[in-house]
Protein backbone atom coordinates (compact mmCIF):
# COMPACT_ATOMS: atom_id res chain seq x y z
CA UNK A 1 -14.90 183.19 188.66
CA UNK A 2 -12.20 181.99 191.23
CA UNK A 3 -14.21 179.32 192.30
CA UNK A 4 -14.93 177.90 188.65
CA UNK A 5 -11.26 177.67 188.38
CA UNK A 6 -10.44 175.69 191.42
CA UNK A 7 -13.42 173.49 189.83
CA UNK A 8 -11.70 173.04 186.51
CA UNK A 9 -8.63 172.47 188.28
CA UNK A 10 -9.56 169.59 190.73
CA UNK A 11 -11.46 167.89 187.80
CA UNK A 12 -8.30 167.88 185.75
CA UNK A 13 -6.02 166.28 188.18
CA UNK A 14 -9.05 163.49 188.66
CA UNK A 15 -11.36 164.66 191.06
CA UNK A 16 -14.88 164.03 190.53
CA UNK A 17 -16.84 166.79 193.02
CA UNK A 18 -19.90 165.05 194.90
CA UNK A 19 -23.02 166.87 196.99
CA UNK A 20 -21.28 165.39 200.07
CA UNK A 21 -17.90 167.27 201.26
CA UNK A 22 -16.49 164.14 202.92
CA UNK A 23 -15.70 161.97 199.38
CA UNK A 24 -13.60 162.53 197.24
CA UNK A 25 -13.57 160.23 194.04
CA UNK A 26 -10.40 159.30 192.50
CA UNK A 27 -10.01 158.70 188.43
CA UNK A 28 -7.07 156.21 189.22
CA UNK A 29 -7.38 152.69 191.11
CA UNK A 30 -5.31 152.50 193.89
CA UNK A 31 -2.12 150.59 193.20
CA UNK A 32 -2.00 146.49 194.39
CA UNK A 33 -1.45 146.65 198.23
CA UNK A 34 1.91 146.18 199.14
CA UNK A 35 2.44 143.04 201.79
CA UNK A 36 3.80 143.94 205.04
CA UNK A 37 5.54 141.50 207.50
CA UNK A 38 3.63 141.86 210.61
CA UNK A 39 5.89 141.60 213.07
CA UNK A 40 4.96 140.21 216.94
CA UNK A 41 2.16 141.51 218.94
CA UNK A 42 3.61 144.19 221.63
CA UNK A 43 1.67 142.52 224.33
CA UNK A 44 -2.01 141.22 224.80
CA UNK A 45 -4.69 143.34 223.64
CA UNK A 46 -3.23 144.39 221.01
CA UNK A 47 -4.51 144.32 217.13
CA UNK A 48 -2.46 144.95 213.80
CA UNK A 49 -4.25 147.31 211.42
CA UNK A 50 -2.99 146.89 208.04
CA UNK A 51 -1.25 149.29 205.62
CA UNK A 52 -3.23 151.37 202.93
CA UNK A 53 -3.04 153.56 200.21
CA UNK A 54 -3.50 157.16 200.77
CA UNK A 55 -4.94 159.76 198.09
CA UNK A 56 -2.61 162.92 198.89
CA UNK A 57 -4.38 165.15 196.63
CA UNK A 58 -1.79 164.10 193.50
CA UNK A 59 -0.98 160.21 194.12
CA UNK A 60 -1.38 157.25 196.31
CA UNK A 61 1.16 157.33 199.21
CA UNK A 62 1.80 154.06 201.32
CA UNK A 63 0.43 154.16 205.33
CA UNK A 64 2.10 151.09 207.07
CA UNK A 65 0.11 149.38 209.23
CA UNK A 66 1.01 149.18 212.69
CA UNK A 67 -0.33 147.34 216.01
CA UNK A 68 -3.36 149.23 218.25
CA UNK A 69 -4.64 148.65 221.58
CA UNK A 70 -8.26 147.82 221.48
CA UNK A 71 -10.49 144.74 222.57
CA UNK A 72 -12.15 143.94 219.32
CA UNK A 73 -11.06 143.00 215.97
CA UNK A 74 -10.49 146.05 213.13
CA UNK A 75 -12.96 145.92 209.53
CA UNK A 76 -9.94 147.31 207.40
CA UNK A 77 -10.16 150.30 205.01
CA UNK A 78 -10.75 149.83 201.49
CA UNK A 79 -11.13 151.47 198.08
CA UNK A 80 -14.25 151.41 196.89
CA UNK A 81 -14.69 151.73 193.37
CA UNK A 82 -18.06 153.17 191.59
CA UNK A 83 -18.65 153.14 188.25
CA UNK A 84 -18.87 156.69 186.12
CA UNK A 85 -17.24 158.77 189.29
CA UNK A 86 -14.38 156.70 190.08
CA UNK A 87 -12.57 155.39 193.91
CA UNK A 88 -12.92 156.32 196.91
CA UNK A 89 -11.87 155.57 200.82
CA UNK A 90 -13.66 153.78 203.01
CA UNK A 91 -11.81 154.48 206.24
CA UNK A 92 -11.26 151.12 208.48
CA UNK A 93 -13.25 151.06 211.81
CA UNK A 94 -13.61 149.06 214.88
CA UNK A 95 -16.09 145.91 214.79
């Protein structure tokens, strides 16, 4: 009984519930990405990762990017959208 309300619940805020407990699908598009000034590299070595949108559960929340040490490039995160269940994340990795 509890557990078919939490259901109902998540599906009404825009949740779509998959077999895998790692996506979550959201009903909304993310909004456009906002552009960030990337400011000077803090030394060699070092790689900006970009900003993203974050799903908090009830909206998108800005992440700004910020610079990381690491020797190869970054593959950004994205939304992914898929049709009939909505967006989700596609975390960004190293390359």
């Amino acid at each position: 009984m509890i557990k078919n309300v939490c259901i109902a619940a998540l599906l009404a805020f825009g949740f779509t519930l998959t077999s895998s407990a790692a996506v979550v699908y959201v009903q909304v598009g993310p909004p456009t990405a906002v552009v960030e000034t990337v400011p000077a590299a803090p030394g060699p070595g070092y790689v900006w990762v970009g900003g993203y949108w974050r799903w908090n559960g009830v909206k998108y929340v800005w992440v700004p990017g910020a610079y990381a040490r690491h020797p190869g490039a970054w593959c950004a995160g994205h939304w992914r959208h898929v049709p009939y269940h909505g967006w989700y994340w596609v975390p960004g990795h190293w390359c």
